[in-house]
Protein backbone atom coordinates (compact mmCIF):
# COMPACT_ATOMS: atom_id res chain seq x y z
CA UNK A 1 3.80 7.60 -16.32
CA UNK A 2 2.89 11.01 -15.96
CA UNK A 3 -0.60 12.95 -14.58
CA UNK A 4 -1.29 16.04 -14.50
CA UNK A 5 -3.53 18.26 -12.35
CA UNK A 6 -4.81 21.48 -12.58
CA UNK A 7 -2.03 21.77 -15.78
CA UNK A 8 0.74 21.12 -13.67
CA UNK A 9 2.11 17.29 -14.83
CA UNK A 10 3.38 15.09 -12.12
CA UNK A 11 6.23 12.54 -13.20
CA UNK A 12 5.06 9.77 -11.25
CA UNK A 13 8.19 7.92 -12.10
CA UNK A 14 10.73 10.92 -11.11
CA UNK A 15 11.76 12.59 -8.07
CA UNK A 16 8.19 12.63 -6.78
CA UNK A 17 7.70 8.89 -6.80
CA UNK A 18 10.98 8.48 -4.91
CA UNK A 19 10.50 10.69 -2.44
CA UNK A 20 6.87 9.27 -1.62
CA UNK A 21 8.68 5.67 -1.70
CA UNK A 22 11.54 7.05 0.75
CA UNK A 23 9.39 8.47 2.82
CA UNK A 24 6.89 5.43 3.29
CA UNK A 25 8.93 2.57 2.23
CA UNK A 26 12.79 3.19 2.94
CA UNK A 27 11.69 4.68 6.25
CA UNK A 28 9.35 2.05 7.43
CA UNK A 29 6.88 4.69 8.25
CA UNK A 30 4.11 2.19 7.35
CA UNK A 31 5.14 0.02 10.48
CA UNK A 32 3.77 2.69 12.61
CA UNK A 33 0.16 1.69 13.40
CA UNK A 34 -0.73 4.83 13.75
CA UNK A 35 0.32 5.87 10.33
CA UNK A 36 -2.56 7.32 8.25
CA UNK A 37 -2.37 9.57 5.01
CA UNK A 38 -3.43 12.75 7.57
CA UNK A 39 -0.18 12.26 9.34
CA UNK A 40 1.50 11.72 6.23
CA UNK A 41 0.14 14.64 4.44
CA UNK A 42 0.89 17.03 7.40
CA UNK A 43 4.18 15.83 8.51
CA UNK A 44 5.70 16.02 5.37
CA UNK A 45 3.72 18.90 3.87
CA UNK A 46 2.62 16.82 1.13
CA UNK A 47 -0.59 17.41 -1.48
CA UNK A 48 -3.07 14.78 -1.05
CA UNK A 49 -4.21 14.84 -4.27
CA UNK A 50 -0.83 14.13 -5.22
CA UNK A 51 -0.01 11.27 -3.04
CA UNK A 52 -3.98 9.98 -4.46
CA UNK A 53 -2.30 9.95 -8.04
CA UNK A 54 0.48 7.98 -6.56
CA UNK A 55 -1.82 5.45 -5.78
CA UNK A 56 -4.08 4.87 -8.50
CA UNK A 57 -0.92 4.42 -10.43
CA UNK A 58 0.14 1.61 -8.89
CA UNK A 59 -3.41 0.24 -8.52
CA UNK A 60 -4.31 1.09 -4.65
CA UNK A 61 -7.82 2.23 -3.97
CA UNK A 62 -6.66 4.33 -0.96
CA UNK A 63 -3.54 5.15 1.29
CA UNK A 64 -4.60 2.47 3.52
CA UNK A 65 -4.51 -0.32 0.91
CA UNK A 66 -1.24 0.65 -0.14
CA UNK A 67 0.08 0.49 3.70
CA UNK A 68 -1.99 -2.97 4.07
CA UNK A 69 0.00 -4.50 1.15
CA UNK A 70 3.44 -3.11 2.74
CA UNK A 71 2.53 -4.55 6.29
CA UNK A 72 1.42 -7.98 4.72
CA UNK A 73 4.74 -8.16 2.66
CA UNK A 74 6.96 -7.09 5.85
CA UNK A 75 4.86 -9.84 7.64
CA UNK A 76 5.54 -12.39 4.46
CA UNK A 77 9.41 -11.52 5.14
CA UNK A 78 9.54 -12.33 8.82
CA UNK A 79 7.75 -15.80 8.74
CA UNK A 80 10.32 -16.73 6.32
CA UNK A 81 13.18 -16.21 8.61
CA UNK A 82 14.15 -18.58 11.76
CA UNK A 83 14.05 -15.80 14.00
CA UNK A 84 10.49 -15.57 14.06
CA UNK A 85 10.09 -19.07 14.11
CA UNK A 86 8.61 -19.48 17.69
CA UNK A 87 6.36 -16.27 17.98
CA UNK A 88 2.42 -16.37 17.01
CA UNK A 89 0.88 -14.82 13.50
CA UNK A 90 -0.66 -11.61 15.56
CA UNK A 91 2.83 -10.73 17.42
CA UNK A 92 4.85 -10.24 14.48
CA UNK A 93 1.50 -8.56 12.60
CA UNK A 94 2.06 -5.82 15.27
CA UNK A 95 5.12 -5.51 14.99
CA UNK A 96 4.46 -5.16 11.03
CA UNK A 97 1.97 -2.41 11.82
CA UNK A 98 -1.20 -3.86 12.42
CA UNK A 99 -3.20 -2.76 15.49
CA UNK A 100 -6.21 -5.67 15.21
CA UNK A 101 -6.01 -9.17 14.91
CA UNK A 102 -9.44 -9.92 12.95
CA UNK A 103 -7.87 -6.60 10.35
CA UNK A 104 -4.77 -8.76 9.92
CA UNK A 105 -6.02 -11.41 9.10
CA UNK A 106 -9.14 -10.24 6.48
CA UNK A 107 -6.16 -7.76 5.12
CA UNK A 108 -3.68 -10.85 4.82
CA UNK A 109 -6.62 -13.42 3.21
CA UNK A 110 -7.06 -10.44 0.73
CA UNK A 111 -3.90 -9.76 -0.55
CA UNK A 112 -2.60 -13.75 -0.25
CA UNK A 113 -5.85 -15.71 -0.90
CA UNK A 114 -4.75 -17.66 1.79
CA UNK A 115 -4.70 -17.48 5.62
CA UNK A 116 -1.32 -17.17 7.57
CA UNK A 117 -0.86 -20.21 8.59
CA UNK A 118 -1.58 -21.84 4.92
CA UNK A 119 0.89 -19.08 3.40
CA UNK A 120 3.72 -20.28 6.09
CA UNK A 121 2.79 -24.07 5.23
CA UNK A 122 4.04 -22.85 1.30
CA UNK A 123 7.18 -21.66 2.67
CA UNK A 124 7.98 -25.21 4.12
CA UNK A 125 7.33 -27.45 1.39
C-alpha cells in the first residue's frame, strides 16, 4: 500500500514499514511503559505524520492502540508458557508494558472480548 503526503509517496510496505516494525516490534520498545509516540518520534528522528499513516494502515486509531495490541499479544504469549504459570495477571502485564492494572485489563477485554482469566481458561481446554 502506498500514501502519499505533501506529493512525496510513502511505501508503507518497503523499507519504511520495516524500519518502524524494527524499531517498535523487533526491539521490544513497546515493553517500555514509558514508551509514547513523543519518545518515539524524537529518539529516532521520525515524522509523525508518517508513523500516523503507519497506523491507519494497519487499522490503529493512535500510537497507543497499536502499543496496547503489542502488550496484550506479548501478555497472550507468556500465559501460554509454564514459566509464568505461578505469577498473577498484573505481574506479567508489567512486565508486558503496562503501568495500571484497571488499563490492563479494559485494554485486554477490548482487544480479546474476554477477561484474562477467561482467555487463560481457553488455553487449557
Amino acid at each position: 500500500m502506498t500514501l502519499s503526503i505533501h506529493e512525496q509517496p510513502i511505501d508503507l510496505s518497503g523499507s519504511f514499514k520495516k524500519s518502524i516494525e524494527t524499531l517498535i516490534i523487533t526491539n521490544r520498545a513497546y515493553l517500555d511503559p514509558n514508551f509514547n509516540l513523543n519518545q518515539f518520534v524524537r529518539t529516532n528522528q521520525l515524522n509523525q505524520t508518517f508513523i500516523r499513516q503507519y497506523l491507519k494502515a494497519g487499522n490503529y486509531d493512535n500510537f497507543s492502540e497499536f502499543i496496547n495490541a503489542l502488550r496484550v499479544q506479548s501478555f497472550k504469549d507468556k500465559i501460554a508458557q509454564d514459566f509464568y504459570k505461578n505469577y498473577d495477571f498484573f505481574s506479567i502485564a508489567r512486565d508486558c508494558g503496562f503501568r495500571s492494572k484497571a488499563t490492563f485489563y479494559r485494554v485486554f477485554r477490548k482487544y480479546e472480548g474476554m477477561t484474562p482469566s477467561e482467555y487463560e481458561r481457553t488455553l487449557k481446554r
